[in-house]
C-alpha atoms as a PDB file:
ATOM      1  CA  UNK A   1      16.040   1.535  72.202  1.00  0.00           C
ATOM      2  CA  UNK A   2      15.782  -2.204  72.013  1.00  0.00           C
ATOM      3  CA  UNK A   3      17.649  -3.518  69.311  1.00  0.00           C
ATOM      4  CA  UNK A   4      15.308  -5.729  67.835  1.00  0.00           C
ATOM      5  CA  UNK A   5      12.572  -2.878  67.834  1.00  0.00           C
ATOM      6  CA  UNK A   6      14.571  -1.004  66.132  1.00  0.00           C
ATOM      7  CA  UNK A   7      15.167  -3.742  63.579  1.00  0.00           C
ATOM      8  CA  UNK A   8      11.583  -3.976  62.939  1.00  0.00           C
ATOM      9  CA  UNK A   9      11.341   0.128  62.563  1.00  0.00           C
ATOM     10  CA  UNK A  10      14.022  -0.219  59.795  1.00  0.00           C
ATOM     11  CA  UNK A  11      12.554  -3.028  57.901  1.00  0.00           C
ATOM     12  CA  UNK A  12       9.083  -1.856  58.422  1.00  0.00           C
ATOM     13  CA  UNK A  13      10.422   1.873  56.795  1.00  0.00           C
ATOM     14  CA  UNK A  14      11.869  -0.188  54.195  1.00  0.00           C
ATOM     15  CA  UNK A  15       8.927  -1.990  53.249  1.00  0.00           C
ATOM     16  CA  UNK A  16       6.650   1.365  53.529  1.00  0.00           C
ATOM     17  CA  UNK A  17       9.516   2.563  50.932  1.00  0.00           C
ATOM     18  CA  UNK A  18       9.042  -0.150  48.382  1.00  0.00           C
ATOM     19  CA  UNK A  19       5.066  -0.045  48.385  1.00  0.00           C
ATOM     20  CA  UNK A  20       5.562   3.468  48.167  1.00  0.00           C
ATOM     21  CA  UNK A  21       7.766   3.392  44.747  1.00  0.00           C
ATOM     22  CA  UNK A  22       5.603   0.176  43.515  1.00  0.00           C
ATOM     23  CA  UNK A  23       1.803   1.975  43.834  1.00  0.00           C
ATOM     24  CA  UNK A  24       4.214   5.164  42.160  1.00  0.00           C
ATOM     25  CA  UNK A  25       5.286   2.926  39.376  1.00  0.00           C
ATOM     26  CA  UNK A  26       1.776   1.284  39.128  1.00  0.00           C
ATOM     27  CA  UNK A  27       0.104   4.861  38.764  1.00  0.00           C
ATOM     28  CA  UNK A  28       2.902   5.818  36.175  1.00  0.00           C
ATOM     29  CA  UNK A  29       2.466   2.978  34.199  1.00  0.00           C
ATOM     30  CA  UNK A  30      -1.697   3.451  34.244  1.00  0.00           C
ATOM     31  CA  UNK A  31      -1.047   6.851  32.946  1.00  0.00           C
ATOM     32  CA  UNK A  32       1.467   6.244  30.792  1.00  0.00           C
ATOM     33  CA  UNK A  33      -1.604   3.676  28.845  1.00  0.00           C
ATOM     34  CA  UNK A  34      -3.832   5.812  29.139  1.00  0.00           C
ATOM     35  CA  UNK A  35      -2.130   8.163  26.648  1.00  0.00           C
ATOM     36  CA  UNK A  36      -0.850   5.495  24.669  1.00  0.00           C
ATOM     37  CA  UNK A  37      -4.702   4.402  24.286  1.00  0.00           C
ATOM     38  CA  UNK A  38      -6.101   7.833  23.975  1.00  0.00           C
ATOM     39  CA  UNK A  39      -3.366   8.555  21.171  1.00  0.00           C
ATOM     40  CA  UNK A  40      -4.169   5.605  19.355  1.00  0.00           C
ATOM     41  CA  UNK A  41      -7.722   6.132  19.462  1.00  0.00           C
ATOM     42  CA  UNK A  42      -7.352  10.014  18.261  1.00  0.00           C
ATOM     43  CA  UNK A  43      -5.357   8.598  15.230  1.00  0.00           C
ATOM     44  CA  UNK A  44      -8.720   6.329  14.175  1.00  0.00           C
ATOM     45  CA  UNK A  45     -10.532   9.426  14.014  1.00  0.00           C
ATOM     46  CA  UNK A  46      -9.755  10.633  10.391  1.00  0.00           C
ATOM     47  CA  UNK A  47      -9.967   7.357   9.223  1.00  0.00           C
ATOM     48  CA  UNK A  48     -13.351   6.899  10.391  1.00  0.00           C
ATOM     49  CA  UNK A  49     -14.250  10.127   9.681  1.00  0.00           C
ATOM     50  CA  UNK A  50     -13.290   9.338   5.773  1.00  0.00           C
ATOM     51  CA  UNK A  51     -15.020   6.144   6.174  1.00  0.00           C
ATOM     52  CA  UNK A  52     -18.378   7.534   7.404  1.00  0.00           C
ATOM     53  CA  UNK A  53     -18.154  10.503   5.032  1.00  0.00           C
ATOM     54  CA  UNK A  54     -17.587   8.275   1.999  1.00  0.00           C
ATOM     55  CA  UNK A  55     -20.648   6.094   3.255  1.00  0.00           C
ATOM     56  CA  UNK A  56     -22.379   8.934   3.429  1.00  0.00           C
ATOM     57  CA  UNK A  57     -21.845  10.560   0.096  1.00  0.00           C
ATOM     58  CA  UNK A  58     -21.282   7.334  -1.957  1.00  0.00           C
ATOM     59  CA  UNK A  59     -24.014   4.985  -0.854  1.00  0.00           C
ATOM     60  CA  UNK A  60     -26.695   6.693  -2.264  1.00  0.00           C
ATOM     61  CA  UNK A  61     -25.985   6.488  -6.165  1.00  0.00           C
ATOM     62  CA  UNK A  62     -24.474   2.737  -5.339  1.00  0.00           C
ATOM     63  CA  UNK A  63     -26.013   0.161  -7.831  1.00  0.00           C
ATOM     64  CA  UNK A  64     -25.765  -2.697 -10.804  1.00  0.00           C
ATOM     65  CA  UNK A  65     -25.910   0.613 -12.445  1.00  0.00           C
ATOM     66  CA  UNK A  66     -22.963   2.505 -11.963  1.00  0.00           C
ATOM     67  CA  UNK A  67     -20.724  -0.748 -12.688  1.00  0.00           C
ATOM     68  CA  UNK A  68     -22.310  -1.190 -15.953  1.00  0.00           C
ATOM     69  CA  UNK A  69     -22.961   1.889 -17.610  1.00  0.00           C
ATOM     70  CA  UNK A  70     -20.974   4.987 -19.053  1.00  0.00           C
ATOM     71  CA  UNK A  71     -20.051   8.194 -17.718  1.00  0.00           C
ATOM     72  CA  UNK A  72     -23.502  10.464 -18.275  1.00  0.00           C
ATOM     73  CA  UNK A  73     -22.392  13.835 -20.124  1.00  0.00           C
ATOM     74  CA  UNK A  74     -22.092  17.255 -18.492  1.00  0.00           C
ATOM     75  CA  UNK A  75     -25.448  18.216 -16.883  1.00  0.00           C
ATOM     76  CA  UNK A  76     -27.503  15.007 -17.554  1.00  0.00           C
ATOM     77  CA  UNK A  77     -27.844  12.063 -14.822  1.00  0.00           C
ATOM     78  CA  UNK A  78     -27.935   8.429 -15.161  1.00  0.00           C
ATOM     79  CA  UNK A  79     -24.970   6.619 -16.081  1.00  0.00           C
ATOM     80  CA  UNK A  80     -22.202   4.890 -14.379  1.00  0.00           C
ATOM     81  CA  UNK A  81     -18.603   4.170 -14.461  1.00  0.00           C
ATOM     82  CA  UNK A  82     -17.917   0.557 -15.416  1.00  0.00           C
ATOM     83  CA  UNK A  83     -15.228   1.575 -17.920  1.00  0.00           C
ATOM     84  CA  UNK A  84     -13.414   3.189 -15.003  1.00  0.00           C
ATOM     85  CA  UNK A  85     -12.781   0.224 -13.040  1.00  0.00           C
ATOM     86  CA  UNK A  86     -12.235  -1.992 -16.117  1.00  0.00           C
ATOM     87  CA  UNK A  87      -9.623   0.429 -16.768  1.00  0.00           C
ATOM     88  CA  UNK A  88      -8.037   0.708 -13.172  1.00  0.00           C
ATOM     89  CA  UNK A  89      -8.202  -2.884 -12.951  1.00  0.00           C
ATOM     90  CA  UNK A  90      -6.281  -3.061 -16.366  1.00  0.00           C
ATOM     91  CA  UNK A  91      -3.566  -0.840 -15.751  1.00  0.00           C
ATOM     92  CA  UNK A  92      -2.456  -1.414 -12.386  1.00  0.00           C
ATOM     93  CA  UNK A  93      -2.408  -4.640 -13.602  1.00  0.00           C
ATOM     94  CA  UNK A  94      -0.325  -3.684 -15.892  1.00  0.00           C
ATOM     95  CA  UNK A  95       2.003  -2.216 -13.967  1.00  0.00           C
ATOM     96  CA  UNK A  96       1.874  -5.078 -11.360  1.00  0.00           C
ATOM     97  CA  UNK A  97       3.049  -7.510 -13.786  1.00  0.00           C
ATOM     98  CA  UNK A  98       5.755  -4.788 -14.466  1.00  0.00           C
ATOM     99  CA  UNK A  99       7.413  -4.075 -11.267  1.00  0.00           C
ATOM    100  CA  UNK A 100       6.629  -7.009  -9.199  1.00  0.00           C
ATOM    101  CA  UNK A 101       8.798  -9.915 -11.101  1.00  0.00           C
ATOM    102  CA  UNK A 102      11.769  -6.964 -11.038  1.00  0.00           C
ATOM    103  CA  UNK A 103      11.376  -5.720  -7.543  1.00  0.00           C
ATOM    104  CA  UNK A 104      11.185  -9.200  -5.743  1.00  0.00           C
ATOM    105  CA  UNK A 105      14.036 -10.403  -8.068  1.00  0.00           C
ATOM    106  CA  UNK A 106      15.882  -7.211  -7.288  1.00  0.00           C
ATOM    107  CA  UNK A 107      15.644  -7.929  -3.398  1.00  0.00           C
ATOM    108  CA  UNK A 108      16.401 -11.156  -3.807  1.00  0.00           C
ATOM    109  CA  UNK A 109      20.139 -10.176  -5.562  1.00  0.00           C
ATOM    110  CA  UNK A 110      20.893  -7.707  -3.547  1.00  0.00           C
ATOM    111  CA  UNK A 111      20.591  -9.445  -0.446  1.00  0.00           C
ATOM    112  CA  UNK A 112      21.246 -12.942  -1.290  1.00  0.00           C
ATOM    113  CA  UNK A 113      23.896 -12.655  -3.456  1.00  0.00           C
ATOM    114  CA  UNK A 114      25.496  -9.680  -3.378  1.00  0.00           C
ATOM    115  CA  UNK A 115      24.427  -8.190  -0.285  1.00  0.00           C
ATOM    116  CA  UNK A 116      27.307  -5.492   0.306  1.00  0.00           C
ATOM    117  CA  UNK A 117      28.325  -4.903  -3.540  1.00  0.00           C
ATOM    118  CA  UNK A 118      28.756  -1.209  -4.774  1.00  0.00           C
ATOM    119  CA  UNK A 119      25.319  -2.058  -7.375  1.00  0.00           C
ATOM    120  CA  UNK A 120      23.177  -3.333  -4.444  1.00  0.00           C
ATOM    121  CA  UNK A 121      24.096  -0.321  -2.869  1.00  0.00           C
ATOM    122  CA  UNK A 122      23.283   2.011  -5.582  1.00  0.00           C
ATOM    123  CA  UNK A 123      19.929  -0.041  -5.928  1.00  0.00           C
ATOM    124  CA  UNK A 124      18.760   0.454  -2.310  1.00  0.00           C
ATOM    125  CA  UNK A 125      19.733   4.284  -2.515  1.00  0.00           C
ATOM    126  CA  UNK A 126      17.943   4.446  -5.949  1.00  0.00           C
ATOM    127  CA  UNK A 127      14.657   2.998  -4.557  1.00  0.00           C
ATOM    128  CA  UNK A 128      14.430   5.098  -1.514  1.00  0.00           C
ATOM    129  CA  UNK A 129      15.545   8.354  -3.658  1.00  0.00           C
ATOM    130  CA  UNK A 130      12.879   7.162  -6.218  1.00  0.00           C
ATOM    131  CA  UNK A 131      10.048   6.608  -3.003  1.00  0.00           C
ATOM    132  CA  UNK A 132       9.991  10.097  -2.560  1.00  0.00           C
ATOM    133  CA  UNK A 133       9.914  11.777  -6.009  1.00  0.00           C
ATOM    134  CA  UNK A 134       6.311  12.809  -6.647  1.00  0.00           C
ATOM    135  CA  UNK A 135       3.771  10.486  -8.887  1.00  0.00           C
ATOM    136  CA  UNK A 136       3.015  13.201 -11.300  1.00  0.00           C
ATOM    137  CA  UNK A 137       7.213  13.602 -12.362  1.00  0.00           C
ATOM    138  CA  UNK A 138       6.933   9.168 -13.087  1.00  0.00           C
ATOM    139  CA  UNK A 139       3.961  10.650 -14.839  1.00  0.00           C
ATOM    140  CA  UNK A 140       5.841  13.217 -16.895  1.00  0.00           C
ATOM    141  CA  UNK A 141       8.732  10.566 -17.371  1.00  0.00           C
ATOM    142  CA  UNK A 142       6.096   7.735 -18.790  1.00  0.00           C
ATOM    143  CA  UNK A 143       4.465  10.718 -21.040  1.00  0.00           C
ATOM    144  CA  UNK A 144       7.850  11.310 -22.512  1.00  0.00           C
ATOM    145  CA  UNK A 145       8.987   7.195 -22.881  1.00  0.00           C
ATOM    146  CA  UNK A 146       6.086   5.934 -23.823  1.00  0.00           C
ATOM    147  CA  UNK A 147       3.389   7.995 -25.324  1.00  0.00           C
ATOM    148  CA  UNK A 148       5.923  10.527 -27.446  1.00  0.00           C
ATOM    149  CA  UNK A 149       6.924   7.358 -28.789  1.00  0.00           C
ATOM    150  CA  UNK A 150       3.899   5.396 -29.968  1.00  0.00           C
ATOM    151  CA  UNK A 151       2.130   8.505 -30.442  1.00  0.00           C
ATOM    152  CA  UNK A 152      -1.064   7.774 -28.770  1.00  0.00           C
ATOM    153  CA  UNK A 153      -2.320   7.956 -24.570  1.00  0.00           C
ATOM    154  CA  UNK A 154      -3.175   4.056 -23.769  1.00  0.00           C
ATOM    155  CA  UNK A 155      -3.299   1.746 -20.962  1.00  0.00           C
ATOM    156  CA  UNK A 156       0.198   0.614 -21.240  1.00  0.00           C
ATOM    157  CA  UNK A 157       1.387   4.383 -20.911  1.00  0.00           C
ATOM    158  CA  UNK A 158      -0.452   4.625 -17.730  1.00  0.00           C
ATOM    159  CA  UNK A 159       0.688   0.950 -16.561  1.00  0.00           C
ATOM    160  CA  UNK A 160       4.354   1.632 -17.153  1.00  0.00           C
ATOM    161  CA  UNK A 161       4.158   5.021 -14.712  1.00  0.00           C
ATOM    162  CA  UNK A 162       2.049   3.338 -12.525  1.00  0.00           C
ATOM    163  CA  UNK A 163       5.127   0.447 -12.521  1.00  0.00           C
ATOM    164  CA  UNK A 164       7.798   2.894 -11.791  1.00  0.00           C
ATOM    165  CA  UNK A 165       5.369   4.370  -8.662  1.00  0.00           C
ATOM    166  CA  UNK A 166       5.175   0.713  -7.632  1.00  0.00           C
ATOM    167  CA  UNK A 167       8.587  -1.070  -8.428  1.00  0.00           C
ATOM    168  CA  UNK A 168      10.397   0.686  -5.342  1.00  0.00           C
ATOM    169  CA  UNK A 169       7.774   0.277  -2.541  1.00  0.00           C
ATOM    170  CA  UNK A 170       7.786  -3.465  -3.500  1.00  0.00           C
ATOM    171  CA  UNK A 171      11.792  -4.211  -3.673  1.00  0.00           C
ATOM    172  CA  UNK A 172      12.194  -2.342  -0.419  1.00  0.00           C
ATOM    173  CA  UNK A 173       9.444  -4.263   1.371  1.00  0.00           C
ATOM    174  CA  UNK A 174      10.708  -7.486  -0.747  1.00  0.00           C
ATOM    175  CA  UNK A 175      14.535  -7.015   0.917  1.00  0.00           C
ATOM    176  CA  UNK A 176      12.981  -6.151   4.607  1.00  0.00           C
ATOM    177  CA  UNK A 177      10.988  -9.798   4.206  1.00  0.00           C
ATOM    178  CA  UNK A 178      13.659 -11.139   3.083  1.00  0.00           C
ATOM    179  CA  UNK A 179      16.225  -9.865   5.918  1.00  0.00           C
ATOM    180  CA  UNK A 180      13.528 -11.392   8.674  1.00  0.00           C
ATOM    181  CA  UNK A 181      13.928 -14.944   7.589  1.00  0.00           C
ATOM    182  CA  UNK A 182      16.423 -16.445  10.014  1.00  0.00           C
ATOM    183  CA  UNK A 183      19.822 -17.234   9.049  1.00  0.00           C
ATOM    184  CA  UNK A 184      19.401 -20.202  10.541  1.00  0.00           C
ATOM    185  CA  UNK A 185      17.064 -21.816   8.055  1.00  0.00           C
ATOM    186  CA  UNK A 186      19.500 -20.774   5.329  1.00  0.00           C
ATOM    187  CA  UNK A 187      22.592 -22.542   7.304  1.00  0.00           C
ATOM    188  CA  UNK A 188      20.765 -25.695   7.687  1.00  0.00           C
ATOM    189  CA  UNK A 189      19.273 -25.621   4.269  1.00  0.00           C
ATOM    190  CA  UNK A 190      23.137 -25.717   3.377  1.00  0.00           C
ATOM    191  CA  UNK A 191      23.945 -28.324   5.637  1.00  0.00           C
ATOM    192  CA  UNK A 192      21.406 -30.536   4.190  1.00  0.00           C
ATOM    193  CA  UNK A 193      23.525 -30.043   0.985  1.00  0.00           C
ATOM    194  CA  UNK A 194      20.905 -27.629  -1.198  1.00  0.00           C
ATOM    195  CA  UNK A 195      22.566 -24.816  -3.425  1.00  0.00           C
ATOM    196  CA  UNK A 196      21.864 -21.222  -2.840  1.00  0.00           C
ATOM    197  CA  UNK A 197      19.311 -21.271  -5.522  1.00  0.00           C
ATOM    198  CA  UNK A 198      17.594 -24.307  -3.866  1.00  0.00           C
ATOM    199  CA  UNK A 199      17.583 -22.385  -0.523  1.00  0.00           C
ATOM    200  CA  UNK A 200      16.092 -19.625  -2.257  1.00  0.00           C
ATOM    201  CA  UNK A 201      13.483 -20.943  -3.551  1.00  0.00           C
ATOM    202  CA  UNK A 202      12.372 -23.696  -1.263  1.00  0.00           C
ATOM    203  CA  UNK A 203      13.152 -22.339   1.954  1.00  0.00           C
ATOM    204  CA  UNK A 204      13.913 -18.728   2.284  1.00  0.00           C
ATOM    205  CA  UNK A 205      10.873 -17.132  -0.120  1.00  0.00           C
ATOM    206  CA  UNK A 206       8.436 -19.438   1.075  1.00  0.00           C
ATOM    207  CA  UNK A 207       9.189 -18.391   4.747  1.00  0.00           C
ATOM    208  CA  UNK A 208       9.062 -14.309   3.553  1.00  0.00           C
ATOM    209  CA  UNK A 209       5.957 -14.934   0.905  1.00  0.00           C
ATOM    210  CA  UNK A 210       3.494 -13.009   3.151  1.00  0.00           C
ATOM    211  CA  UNK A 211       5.496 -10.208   3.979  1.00  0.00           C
ATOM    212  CA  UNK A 212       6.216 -10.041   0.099  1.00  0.00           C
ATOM    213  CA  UNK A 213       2.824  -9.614  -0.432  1.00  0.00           C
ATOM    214  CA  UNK A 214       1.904  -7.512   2.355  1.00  0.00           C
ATOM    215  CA  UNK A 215       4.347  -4.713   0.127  1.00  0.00           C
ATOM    216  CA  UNK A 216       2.525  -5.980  -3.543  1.00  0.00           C
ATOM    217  CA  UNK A 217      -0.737  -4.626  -1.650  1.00  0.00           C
ATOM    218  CA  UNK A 218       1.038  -1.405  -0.338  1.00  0.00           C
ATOM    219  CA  UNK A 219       2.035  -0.801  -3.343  1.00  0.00           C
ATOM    220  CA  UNK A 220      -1.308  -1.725  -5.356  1.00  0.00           C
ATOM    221  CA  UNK A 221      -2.874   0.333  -2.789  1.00  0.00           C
ATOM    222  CA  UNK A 222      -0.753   3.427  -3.751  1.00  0.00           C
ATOM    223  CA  UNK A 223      -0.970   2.985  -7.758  1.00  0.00           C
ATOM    224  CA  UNK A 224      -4.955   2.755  -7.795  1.00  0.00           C
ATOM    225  CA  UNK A 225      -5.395   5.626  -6.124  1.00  0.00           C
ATOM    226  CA  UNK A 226      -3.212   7.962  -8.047  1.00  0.00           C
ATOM    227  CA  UNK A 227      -3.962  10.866 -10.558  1.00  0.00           C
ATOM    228  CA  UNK A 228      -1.603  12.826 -11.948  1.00  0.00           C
ATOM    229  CA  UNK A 229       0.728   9.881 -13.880  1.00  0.00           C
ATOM    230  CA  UNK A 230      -2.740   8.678 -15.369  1.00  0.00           C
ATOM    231  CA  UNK A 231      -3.766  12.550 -16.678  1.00  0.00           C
ATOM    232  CA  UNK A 232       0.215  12.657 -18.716  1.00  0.00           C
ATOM    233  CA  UNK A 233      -0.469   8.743 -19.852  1.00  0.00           C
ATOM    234  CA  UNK A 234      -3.859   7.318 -20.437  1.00  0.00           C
ATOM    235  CA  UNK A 235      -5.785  10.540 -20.135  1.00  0.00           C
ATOM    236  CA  UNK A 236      -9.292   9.796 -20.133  1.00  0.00           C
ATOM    237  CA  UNK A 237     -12.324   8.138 -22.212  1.00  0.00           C
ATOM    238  CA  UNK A 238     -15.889   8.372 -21.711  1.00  0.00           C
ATOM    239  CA  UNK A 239     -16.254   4.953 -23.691  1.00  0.00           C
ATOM    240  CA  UNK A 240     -14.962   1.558 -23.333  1.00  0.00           C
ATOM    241  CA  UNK A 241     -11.317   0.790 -24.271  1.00  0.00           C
ATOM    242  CA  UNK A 242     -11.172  -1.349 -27.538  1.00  0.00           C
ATOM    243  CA  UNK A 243      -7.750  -1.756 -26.641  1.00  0.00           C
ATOM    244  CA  UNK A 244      -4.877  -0.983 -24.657  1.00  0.00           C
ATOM    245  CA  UNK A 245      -3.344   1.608 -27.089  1.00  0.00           C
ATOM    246  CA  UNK A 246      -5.834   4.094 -26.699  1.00  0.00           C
ATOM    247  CA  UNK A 247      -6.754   6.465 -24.049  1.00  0.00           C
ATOM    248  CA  UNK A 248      -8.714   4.996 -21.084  1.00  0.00           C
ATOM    249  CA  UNK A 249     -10.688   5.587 -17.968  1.00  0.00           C
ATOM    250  CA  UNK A 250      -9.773   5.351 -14.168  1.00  0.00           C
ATOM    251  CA  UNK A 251     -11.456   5.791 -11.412  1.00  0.00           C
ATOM    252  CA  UNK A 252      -9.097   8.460  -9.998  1.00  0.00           C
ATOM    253  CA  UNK A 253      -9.134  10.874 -13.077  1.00  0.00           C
ATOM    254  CA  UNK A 254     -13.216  10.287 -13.048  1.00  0.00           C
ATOM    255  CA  UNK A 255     -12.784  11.512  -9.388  1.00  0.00           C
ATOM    256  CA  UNK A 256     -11.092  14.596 -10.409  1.00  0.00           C
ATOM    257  CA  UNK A 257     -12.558  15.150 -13.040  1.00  0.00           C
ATOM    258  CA  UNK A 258     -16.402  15.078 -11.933  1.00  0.00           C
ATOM    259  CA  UNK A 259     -15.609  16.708  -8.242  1.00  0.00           C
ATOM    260  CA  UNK A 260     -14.532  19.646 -10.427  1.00  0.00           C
ATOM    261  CA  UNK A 261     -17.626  20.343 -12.552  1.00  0.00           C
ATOM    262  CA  UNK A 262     -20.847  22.503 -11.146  1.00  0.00           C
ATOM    263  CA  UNK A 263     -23.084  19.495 -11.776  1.00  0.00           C
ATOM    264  CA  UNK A 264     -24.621  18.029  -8.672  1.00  0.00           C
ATOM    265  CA  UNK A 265     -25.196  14.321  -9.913  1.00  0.00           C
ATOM    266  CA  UNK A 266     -21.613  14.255 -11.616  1.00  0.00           C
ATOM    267  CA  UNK A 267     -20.116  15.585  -7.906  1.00  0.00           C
ATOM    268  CA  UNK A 268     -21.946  12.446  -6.188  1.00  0.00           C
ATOM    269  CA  UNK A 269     -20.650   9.913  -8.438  1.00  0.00           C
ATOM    270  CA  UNK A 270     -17.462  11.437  -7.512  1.00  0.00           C
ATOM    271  CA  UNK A 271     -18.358  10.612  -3.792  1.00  0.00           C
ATOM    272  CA  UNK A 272     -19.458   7.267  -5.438  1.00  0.00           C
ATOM    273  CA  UNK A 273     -16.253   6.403  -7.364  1.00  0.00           C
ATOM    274  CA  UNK A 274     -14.333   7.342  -4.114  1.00  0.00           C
ATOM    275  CA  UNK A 275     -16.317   4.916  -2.113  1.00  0.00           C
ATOM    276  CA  UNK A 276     -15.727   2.290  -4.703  1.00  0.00           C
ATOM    277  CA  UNK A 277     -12.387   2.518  -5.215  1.00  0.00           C
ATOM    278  CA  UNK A 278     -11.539   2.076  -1.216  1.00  0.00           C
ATOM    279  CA  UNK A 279     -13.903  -0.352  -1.380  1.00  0.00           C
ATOM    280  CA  UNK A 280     -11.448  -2.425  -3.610  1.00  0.00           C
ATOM    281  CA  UNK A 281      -8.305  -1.666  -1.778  1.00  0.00           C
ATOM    282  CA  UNK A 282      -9.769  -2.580   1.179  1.00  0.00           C
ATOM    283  CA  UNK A 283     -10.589  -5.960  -0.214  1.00  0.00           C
ATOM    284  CA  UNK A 284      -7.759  -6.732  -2.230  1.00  0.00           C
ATOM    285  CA  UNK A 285      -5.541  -6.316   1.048  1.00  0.00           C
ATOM    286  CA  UNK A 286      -8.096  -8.243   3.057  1.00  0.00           C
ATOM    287  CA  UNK A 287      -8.443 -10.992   0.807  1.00  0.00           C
ATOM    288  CA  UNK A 288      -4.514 -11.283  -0.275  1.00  0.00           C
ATOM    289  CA  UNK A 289      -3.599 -11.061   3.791  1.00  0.00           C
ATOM    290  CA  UNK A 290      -6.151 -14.104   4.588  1.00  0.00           C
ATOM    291  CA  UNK A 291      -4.813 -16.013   1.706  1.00  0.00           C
ATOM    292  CA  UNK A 292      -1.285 -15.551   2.108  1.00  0.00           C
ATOM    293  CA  UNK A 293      -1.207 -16.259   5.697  1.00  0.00           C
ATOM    294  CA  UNK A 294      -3.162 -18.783   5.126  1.00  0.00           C
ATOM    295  CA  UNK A 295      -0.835 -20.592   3.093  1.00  0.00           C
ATOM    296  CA  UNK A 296       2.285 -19.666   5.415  1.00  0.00           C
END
């Protein structure tokens, strides 16, 4: 055979050969989006189905109404749940004010100053151990601290175990923000001649601000939402709260308690309360992620 026809059957086998594997990786990599789109799309579904449900349920009772009035009693209709949502608003307030000054300021020790110290290291393990103990045992914990020992169920009984549900979701988060601000800001910071305080608070916390706040929201998400703690602390009112020291509403225990009764109207405001009360997670995170990035 003539050499240089054989040269060109070689490289013309060696080209077939490359298409060959580049349309197989092509296909491979079609596929391989496919699921990866088809999987993300099938994890939407609950949430949408939640969504739709809760529109479906909750818009029909939703007016000025229900944010202004009481609870109706058993059997009769009417009413609202405005001293509900005072008194969500109230306590995880509460227990915002509570855990986030300790959990930032936590992070902030143990990994600024005393990043490989045996405390920091029995603080991290602490939070994670205390991220997976159920709500209703910081429930049982706040019943025994702080209502056996003022004697009464109140809003700051219900803050405080909403504070211990929140403090280790927002020092974990806080430390993880923290960690993704580049050393290098911190080294020229230095160089400039700032202390470590001054780097602390003008360079590295401004830089990790929005991821701070993107685990306040997690966690504010996760407090308003919960029952059991509430039920041991601040139990329940069908009034509005004079004060913090005695027991008051939420929109979680209404939840629980209305979708439990045989009473058709008090089962929709359940559906009601439930729509609300996404409602204003949804919005908090919205509103705090626009502002904070903003800012950044």
């Amino acid at each position: 055979m003539d050499p240089i026809a054989s040269h060109s059957l070689d490289f013309f086998d060696s080209d077939l050969s490359v298409n060959s594997k580049t349309v197989a990786r092509s296909l491979t990599n079609r596929i391989l989006s496919g699921i990866c789109i088809t999987l993300s799309l099938l994890t939407m579904v609950p949430l949408i189905s939640i969504i739709f449900l809760l529109l479906e349920k909750g818009l029909p009772l939703l007016g000025v109404a229900i944010f202004t009035e009481l609870p109706p009693a058993a059997g009769m209709t009417g009413g609202g749940f405005g001293n509900a949502i005072i008194g969500t608003l109230v306590m995880v307030g509460i227990g915002l004010a509570v855990s986030a000054p300790a959990g930032i300021l936590s992070a902030i020790y143990i990994n600024e100053y005393a990043p490989t110290s045996r405390l920091s290291q029995s603080v991290r393990l602490v939070a994670k151990l205390l991220t997976g103990i159920p709500s209703i045992i910081c429930g049982v914990f706040a019943f025994a601290v702080v209502v056996m020992t003022t004697g009464s169920f109140s809003a700051y009984a219900g803050g405080m175990a909403l504070a211990v549900l929140m403090l280790p979701t927002i020092l974990l988060t806080a430390e993880q923000a923290l960690l993704g601000v580049q050393s290098a800001y911190r080294e020229a910071a230095y160089g400039l001649g700032a202390t470590r305080f001054q780097t602390i608070a003008r360079v590295v916390l401004p830089d990790a601000f929005p991821a701070i706040m993107t685990g306040v929201m997690l966690a504010v998400a996760r407090a308003a939402g919960e029952t059991a703690p509430l039920i041991f602390t601040a139990l329940f009112s069908q009034f509005w709260a004079k004060s913090l020291n005695e027991p008051t509403a939420s929109l979680s225990v209404l939840i629980y308690n209305f979708s439990t009764v045989p009473f058709p109207h008090q089962i929709a405001m359940a559906w009601t309360a439930s729509l609300v009360l996404v409602a204003f997670v949804t919005l908090a995170n919205i509103a705090a992620q626009t502002i904070f990035s903003r800012k950044n």
